[in-house]
N, C-alpha and C. Protein backbone atom coordinates (compact mmCIF):
# COMPACT_ATOMS: atom_id res chain seq x y z
N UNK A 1 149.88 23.57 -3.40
CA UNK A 1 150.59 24.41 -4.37
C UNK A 1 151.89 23.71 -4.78
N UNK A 2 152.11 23.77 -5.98
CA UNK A 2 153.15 23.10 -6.74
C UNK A 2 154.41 24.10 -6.74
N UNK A 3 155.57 23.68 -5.95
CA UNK A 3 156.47 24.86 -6.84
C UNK A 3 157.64 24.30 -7.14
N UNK A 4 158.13 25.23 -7.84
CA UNK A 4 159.08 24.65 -9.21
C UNK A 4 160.01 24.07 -8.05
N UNK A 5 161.33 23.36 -8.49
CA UNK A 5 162.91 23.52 -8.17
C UNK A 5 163.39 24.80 -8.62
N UNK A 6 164.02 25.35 -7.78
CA UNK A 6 165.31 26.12 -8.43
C UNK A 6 166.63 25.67 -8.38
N UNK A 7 167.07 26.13 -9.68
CA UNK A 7 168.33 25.43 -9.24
C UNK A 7 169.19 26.57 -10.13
N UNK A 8 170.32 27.49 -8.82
CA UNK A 8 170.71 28.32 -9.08
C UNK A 8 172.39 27.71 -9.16
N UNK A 9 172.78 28.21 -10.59
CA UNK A 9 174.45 26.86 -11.26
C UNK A 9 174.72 28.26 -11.95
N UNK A 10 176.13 27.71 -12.21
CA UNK A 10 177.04 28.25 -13.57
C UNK A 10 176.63 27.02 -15.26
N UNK A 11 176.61 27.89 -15.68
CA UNK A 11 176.81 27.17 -16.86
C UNK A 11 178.06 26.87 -17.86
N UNK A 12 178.57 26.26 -18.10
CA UNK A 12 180.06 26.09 -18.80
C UNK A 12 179.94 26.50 -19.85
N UNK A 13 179.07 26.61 -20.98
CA UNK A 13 178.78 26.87 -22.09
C UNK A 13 178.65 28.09 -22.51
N UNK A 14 177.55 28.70 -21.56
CA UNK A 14 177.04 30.14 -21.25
C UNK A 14 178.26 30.94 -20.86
N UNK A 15 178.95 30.73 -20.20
CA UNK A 15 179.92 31.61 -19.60
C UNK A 15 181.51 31.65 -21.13
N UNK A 16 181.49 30.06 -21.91
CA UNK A 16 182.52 30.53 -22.56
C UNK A 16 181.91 30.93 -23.61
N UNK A 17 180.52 31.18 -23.92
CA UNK A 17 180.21 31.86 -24.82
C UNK A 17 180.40 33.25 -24.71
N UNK A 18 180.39 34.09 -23.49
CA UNK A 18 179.98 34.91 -23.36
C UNK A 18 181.01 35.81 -22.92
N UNK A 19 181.82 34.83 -22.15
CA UNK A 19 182.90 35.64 -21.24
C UNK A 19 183.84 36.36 -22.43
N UNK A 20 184.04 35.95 -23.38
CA UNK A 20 185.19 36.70 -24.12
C UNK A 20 184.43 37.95 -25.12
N UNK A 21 183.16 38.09 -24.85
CA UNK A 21 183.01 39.27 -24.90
C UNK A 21 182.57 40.37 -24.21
N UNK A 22 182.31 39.88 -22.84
CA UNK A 22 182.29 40.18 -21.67
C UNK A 22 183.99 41.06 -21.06
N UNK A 23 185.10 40.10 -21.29
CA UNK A 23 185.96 40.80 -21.08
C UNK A 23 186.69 41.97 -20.83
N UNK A 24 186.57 42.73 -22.04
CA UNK A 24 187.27 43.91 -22.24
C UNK A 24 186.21 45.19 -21.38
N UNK A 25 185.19 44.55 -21.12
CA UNK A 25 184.78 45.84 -20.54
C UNK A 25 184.85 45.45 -19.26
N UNK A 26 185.24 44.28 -18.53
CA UNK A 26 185.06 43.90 -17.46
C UNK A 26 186.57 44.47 -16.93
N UNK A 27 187.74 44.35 -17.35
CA UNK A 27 189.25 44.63 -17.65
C UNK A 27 189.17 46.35 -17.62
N UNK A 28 188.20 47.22 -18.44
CA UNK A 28 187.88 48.61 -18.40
C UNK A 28 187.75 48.84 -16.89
N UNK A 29 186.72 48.18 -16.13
CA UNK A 29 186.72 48.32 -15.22
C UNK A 29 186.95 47.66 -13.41
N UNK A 30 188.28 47.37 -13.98
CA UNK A 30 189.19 46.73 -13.26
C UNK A 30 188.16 45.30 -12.47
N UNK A 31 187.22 44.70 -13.58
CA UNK A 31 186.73 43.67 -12.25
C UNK A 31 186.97 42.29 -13.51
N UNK A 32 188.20 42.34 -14.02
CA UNK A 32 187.74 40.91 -14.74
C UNK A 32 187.96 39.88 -13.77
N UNK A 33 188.27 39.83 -12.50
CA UNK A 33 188.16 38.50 -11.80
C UNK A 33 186.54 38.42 -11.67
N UNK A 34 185.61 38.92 -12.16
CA UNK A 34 184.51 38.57 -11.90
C UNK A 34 184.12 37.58 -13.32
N UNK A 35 184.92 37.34 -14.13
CA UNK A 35 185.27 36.15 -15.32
C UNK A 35 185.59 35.04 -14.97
N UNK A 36 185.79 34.63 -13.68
CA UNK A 36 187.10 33.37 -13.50
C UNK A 36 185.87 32.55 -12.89
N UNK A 37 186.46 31.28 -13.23
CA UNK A 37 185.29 30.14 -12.45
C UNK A 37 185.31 30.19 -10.89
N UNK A 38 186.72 30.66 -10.72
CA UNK A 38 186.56 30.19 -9.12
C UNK A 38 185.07 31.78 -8.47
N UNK A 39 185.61 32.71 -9.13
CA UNK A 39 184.83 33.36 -8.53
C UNK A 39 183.16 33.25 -8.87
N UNK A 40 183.02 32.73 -10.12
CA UNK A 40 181.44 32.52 -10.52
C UNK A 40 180.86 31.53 -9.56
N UNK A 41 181.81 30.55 -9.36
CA UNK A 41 181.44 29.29 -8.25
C UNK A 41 181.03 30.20 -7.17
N UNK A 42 182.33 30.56 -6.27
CA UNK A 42 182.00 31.37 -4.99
C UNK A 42 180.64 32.30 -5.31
N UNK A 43 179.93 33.15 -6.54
CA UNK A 43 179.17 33.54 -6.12
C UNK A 43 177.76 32.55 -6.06
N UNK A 44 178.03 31.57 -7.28
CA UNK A 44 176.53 30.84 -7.22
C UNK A 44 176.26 30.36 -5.85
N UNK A 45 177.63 29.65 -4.83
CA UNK A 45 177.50 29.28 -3.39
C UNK A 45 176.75 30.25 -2.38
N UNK A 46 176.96 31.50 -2.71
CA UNK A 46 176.66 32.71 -2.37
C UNK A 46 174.90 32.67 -2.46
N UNK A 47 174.82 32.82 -3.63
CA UNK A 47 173.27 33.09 -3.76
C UNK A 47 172.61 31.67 -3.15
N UNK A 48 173.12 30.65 -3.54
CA UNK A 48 172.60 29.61 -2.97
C UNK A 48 172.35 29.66 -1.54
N UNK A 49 172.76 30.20 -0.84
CA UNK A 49 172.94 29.91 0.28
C UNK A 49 171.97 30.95 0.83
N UNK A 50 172.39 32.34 0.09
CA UNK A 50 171.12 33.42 0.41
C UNK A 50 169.88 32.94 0.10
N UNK A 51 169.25 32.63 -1.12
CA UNK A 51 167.71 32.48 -1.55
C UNK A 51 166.88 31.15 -0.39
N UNK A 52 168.07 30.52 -0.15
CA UNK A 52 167.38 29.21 0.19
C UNK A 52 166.11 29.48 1.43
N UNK A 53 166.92 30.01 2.46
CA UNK A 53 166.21 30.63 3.76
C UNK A 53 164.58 31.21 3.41
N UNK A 54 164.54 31.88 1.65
CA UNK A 54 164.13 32.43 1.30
C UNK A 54 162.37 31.65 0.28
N UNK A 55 163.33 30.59 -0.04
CA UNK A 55 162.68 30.37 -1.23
C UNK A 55 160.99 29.98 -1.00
N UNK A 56 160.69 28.93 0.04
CA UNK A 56 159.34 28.42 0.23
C UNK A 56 158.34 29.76 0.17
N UNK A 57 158.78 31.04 1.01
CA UNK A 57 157.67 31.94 1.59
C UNK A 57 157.63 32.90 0.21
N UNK A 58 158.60 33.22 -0.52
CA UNK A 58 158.45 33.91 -1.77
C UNK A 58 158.08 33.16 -2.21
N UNK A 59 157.95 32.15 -3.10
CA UNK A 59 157.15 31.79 -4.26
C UNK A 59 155.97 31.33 -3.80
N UNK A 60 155.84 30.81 -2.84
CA UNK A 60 154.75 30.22 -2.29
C UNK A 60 153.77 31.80 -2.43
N UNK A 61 153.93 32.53 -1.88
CA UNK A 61 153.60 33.98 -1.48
C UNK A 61 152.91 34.35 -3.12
N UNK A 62 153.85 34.63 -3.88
CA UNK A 62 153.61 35.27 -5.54
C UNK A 62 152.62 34.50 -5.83
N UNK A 63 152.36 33.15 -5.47
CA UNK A 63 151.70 32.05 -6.09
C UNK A 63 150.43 32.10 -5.87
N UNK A 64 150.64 32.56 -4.85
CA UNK A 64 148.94 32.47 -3.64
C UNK A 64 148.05 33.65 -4.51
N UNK A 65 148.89 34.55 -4.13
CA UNK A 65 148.50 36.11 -3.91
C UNK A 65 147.61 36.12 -5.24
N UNK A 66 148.57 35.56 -6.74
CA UNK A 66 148.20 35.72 -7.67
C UNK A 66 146.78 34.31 -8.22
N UNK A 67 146.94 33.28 -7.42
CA UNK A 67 146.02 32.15 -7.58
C UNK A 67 146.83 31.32 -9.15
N UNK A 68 148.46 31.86 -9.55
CA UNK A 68 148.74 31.05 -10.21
C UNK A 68 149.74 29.93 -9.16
N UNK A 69 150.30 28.85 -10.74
CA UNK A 69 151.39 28.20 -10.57
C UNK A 69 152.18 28.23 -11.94
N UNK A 70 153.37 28.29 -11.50
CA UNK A 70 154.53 28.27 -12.41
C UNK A 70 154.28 26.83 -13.57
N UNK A 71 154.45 27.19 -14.82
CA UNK A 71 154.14 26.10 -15.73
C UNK A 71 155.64 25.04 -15.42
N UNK A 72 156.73 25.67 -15.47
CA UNK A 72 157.74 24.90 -15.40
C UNK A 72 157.97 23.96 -14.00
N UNK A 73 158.31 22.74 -14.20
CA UNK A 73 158.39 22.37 -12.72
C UNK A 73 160.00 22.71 -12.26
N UNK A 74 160.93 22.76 -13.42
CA UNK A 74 162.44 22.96 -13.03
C UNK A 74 162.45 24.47 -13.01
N UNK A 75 163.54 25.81 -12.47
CA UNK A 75 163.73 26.84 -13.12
C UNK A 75 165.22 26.67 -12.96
N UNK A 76 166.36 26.85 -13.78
CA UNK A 76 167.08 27.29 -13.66
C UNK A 76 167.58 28.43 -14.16
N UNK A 77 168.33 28.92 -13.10
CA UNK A 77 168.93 30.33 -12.86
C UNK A 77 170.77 30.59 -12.92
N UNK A 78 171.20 30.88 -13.89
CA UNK A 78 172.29 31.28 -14.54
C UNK A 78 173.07 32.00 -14.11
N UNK A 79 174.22 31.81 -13.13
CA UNK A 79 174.72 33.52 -12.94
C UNK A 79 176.25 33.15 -14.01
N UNK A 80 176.01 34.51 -14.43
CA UNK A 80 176.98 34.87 -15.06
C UNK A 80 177.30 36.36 -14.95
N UNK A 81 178.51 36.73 -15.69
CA UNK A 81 179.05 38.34 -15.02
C UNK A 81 178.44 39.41 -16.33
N UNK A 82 176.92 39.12 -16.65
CA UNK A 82 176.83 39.99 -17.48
C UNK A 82 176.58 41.21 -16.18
N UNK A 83 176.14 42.34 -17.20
CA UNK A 83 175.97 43.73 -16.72
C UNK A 83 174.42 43.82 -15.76
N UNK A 84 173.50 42.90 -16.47
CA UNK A 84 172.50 43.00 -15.75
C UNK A 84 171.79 41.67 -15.63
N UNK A 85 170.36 41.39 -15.19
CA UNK A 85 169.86 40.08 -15.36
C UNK A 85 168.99 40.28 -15.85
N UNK A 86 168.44 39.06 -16.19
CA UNK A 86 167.04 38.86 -16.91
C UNK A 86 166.07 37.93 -17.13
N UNK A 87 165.54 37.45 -17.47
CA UNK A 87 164.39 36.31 -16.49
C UNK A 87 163.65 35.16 -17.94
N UNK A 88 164.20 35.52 -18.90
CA UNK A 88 164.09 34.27 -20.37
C UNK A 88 164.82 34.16 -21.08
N UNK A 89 166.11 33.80 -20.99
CA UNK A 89 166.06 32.77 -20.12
C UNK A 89 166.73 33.66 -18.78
N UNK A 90 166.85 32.69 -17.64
CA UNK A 90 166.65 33.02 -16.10
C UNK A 90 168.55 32.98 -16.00
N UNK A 91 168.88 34.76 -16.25
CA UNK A 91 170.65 34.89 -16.14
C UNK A 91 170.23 35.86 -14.88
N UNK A 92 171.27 35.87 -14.05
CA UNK A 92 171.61 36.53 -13.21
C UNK A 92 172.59 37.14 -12.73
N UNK A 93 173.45 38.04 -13.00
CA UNK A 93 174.81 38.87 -13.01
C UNK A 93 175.28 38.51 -11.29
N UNK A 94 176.98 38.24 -11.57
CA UNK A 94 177.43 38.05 -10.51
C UNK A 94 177.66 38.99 -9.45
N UNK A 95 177.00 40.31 -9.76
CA UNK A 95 177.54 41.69 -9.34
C UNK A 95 176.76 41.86 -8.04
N UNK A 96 176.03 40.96 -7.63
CA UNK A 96 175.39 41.44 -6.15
C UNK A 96 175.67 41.19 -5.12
N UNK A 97 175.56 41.48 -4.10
CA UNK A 97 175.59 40.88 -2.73
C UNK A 97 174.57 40.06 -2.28
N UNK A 98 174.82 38.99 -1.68
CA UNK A 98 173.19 37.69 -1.41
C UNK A 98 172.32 38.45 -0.93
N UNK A 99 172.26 39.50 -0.01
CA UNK A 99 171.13 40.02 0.56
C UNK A 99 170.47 40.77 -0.74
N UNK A 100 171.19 41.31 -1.58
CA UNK A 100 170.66 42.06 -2.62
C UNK A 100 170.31 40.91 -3.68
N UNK A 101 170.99 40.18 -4.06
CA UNK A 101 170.42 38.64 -4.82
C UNK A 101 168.29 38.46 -4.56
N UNK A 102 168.39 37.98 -3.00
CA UNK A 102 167.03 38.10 -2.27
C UNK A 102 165.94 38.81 -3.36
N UNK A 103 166.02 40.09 -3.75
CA UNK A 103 165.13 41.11 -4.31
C UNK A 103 165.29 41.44 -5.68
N UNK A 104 166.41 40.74 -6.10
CA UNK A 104 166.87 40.37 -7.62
C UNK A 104 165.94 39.50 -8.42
N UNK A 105 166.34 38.60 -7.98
CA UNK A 105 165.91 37.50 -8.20
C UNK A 105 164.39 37.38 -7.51
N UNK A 106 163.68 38.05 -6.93
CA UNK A 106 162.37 37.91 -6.41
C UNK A 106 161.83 38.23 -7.75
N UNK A 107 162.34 39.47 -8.32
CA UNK A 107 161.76 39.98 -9.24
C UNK A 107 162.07 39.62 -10.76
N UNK A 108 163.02 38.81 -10.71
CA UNK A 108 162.97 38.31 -12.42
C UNK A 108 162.29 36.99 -12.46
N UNK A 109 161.97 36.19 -11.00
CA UNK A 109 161.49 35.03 -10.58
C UNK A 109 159.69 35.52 -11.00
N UNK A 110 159.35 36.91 -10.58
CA UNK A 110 157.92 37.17 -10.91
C UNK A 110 157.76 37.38 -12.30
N UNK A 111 158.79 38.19 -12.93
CA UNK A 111 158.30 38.37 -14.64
C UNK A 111 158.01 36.57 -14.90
N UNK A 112 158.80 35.65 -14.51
CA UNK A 112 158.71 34.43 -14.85
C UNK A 112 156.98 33.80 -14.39
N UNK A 113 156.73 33.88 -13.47
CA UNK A 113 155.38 33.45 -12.89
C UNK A 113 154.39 34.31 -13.33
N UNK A 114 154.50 35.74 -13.95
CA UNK A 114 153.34 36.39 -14.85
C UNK A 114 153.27 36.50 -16.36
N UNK A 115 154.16 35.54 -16.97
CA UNK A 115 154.21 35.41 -18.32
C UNK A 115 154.79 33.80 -18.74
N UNK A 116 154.89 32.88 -17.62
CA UNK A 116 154.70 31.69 -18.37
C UNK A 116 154.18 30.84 -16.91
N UNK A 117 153.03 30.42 -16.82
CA UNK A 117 152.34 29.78 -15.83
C UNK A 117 151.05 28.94 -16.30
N UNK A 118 150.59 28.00 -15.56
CA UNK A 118 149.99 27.17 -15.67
C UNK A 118 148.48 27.52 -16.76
N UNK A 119 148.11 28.84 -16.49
CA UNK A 119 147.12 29.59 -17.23
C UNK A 119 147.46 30.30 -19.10
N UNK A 120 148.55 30.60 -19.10
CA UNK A 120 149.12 31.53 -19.79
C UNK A 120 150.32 31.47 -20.24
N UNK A 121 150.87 31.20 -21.18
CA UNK A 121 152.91 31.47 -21.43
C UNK A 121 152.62 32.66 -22.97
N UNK A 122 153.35 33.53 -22.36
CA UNK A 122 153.26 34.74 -22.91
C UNK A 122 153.79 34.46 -24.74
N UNK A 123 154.92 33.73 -24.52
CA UNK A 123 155.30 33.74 -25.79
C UNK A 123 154.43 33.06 -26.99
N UNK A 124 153.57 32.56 -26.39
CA UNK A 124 152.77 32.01 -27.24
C UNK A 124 151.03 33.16 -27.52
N UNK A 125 150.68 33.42 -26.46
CA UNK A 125 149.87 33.99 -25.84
C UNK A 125 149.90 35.91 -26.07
N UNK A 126 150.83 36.39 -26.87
CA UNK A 126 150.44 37.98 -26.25
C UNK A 126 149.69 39.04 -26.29
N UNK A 127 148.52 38.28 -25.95
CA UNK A 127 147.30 39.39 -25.44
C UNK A 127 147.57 39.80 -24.08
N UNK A 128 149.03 39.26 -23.34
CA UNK A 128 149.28 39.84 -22.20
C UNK A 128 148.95 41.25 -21.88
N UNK A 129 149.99 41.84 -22.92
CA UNK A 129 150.41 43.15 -23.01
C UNK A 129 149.24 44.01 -23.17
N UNK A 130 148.13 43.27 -24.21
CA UNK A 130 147.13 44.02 -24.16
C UNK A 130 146.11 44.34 -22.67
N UNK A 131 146.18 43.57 -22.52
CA UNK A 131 145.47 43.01 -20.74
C UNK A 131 145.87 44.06 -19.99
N UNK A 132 147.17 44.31 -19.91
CA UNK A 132 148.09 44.92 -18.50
C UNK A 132 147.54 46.50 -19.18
N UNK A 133 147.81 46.71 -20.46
CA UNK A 133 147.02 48.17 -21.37
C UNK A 133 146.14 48.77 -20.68
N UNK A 134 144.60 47.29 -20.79
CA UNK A 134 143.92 47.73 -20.49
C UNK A 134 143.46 47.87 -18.75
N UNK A 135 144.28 47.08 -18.04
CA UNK A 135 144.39 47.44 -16.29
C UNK A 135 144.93 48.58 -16.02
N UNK A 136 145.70 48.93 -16.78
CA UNK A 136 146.96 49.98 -16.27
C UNK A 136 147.01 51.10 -16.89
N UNK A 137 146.38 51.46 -18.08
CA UNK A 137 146.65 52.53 -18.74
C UNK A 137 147.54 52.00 -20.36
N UNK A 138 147.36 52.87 -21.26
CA UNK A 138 147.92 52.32 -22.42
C UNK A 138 149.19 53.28 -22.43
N UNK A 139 149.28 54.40 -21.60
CA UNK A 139 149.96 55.44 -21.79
C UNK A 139 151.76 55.12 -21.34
N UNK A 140 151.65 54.03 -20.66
CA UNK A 140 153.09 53.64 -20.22
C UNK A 140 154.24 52.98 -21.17
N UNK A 141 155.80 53.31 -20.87
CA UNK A 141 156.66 52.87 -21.79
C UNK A 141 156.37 51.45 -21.59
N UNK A 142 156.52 50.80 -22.43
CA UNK A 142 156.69 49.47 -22.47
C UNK A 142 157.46 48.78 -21.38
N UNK A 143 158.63 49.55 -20.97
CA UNK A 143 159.66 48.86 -19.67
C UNK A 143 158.53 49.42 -18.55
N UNK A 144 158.02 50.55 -18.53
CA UNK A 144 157.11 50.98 -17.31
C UNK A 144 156.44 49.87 -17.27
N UNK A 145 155.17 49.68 -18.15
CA UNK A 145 154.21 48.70 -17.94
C UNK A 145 154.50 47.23 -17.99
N UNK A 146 155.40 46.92 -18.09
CA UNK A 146 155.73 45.45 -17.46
C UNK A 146 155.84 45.08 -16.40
N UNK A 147 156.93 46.72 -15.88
CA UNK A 147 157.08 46.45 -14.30
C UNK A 147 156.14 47.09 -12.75
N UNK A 148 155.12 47.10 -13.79
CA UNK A 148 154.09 47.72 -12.67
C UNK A 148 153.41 46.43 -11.98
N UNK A 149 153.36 45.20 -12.61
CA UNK A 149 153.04 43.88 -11.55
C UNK A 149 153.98 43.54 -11.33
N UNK A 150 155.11 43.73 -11.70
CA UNK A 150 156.00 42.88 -11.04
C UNK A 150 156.32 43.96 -9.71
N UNK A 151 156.28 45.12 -9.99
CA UNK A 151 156.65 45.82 -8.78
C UNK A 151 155.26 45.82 -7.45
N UNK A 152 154.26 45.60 -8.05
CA UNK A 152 153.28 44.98 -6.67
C UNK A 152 153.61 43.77 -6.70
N UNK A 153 153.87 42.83 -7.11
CA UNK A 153 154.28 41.65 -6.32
C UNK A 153 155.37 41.54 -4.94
N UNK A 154 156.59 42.89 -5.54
CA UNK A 154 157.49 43.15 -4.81
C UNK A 154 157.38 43.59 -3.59
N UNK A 155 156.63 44.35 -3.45
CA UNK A 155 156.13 45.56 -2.47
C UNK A 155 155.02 44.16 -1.68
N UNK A 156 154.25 43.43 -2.04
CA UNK A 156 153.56 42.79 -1.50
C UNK A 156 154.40 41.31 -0.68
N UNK A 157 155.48 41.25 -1.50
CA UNK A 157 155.86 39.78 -0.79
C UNK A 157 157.03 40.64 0.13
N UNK A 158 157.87 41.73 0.03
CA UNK A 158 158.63 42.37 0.83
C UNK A 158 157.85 42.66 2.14
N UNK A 159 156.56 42.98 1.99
CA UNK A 159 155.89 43.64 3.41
C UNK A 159 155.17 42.39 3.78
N UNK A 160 154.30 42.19 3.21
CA UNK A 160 153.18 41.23 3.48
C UNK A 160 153.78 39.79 3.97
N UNK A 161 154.68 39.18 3.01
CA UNK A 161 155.17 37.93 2.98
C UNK A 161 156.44 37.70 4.54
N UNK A 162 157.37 38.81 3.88
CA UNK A 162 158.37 39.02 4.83
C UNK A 162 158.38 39.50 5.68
N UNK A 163 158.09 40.90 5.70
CA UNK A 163 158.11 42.08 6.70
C UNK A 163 159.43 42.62 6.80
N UNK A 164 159.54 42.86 5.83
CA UNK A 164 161.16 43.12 5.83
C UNK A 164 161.15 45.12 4.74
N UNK A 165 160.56 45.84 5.03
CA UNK A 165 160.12 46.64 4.61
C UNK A 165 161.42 47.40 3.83
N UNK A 166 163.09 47.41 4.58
CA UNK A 166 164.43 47.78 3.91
C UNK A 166 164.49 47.58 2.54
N UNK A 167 163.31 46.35 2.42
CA UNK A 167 163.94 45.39 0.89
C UNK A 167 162.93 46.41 0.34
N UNK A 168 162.21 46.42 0.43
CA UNK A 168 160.96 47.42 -0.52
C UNK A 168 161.84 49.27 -0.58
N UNK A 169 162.17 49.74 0.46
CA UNK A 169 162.73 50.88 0.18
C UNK A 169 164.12 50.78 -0.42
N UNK A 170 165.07 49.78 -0.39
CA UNK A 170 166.17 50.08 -0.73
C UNK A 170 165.90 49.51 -2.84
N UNK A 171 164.80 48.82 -2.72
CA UNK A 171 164.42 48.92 -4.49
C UNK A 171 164.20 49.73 -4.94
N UNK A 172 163.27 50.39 -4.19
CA UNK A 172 162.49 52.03 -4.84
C UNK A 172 163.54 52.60 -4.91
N UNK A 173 164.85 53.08 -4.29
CA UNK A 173 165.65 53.91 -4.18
C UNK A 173 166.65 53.67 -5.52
N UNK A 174 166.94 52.21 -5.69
CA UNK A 174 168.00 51.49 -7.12
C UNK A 174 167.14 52.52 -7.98
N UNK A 175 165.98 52.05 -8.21
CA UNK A 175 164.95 52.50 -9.52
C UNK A 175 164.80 53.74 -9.78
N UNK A 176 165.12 54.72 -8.70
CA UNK A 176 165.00 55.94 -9.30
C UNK A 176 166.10 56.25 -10.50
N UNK A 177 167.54 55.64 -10.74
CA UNK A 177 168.38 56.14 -11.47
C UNK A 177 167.61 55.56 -12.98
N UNK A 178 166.57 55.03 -12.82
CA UNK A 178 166.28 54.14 -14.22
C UNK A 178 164.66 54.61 -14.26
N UNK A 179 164.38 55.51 -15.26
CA UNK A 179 163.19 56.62 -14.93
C UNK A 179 161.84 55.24 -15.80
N UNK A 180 161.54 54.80 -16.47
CA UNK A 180 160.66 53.21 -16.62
C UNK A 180 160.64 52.81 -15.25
N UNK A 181 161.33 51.97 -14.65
CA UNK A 181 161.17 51.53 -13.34
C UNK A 181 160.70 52.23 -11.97
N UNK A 182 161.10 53.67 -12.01
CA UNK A 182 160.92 54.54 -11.47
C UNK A 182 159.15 54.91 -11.05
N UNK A 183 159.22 55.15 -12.48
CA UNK A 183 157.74 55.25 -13.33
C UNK A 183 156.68 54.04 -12.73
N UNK A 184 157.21 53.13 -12.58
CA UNK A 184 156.41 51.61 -12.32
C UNK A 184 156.52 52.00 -10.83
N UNK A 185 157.15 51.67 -10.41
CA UNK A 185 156.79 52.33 -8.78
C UNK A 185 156.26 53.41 -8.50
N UNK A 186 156.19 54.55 -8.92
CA UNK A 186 154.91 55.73 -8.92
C UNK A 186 153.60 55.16 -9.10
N UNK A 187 153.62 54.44 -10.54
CA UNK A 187 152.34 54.30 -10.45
C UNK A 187 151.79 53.02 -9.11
N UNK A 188 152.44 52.64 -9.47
CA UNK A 188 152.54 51.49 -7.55
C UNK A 188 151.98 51.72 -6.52
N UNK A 189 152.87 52.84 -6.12
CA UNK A 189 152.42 53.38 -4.99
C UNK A 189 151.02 54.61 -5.21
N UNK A 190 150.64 55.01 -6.00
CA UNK A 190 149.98 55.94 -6.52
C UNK A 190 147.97 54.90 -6.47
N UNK A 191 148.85 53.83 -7.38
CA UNK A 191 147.34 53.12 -7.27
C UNK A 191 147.27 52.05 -6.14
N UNK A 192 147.92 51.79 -5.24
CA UNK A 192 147.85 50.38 -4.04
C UNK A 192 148.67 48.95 -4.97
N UNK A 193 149.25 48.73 -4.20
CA UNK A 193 149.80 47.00 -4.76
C UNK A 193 148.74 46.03 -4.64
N UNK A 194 148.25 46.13 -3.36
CA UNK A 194 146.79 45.23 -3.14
C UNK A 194 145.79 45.20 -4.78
N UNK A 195 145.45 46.70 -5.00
CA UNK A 195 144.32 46.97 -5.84
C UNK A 195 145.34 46.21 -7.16
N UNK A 196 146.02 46.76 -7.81
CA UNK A 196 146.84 46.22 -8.71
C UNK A 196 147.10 44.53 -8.66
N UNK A 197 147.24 44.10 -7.95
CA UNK A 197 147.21 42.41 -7.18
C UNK A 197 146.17 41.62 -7.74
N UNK A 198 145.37 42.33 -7.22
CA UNK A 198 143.97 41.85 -7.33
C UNK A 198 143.54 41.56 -8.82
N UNK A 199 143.20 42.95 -9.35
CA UNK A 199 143.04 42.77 -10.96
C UNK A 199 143.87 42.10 -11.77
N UNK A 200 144.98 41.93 -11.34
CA UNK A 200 145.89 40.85 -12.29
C UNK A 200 145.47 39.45 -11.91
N UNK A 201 144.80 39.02 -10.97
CA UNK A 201 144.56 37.87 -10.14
C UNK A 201 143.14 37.47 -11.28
N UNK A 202 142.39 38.50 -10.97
CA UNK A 202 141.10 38.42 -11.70
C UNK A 202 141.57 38.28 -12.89
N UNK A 203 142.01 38.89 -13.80
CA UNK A 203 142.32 38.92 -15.48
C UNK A 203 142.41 37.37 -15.80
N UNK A 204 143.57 36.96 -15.03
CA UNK A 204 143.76 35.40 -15.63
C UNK A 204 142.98 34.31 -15.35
């Protein structure tokens, strides 16, 4: 099995693009030192240091489970102090703690490995969406049904991979304030991660 590099940096570009409009709400809420290089450094050291312990058995794990490989051989991963993260390109908000990084980043690392991989890159490709429609139901919000594989991947590499079962309950618990995500873990747990696993395995 092939897996990418990660390589989790600041970007100089990204950040002065971004930071000055980032500011004023960061200043609203008393955290603009989460703007300053020294602290973006200290956190990328941070995550670096968290994922690493981490990295072989998760991706290796997503990789297996699913019978893909990541198309990219590099990924890099962005932290910057936006509000949230997101996985195209691969930003990651400085707002976590490394243990919480771990399950962050597990999961914007999977939207990445189920929509651009050795079989498939979505942006070119989107009969994805239709696919997951027809596995999953057509009836889900759009944020629901995206995150219904990525949330069995979660649930599968948290228990199965790790055994670290905290990481699987303390996600379900974030997601309830965000009723899509919420939604994706109901149906999760409702239909098996295994069963869900599987048919995404088969599809591609």
């Amino acid at each position: 099995m092939n897996l990418p590099e990660v390589r989790i940096r600041a970007s100089f570009l990204l950040n002065g693009a971004v930071i000055p409009l980032l500011l004023p709400g960061l200043k609203e809420t008393g955290n603009e030192k989460a703007a300053t290089d020294e602290y973006i450094n200290e956190t990328v050291d941070l995550y670096r240091s968290s994922w690493a312990p981490y990295e072989e058995k998760i991706l290796n794990g997503m990789c297996e489970v699913l019978d893909l490989e990541f198309k990219q051989n590099t990924i890099d991963a962005y932290i910057a102090p936006f509000g949230n993260s997101f996985s195209d390109p691969m930003v990651i908000s400085t707002k976590y703690s490394g243990d919480r990084f771990i399950e962050v980043f597990t999961h914007e690392i999977a939207h990445r490995l189920l929509t651009d991989n050795t079989k498939i890159t979505a942006s070119v490709d989107r009969k994805i969406l239709k696919t997951w429609k027809e596995l999953f139901g057509d009836d889900h919000a759009w944020n629901t049904l995206v995150h219904i594989p990525v949330h069995a991947i979660l649930e599968y590499i948290f228990i199965d991979i790790l055994n670290e079962p905290e990481r699987l309950e303390r996600d379900i618990q974030f997601c309830e304030k965000y009723p899509p995500y919420a939604d994706a873990w109901k149906y999760v747990k409702q239909e098996g991660y295994k069963n869900i696993l599987k048919k995404l395995q088969e599809s591609y």
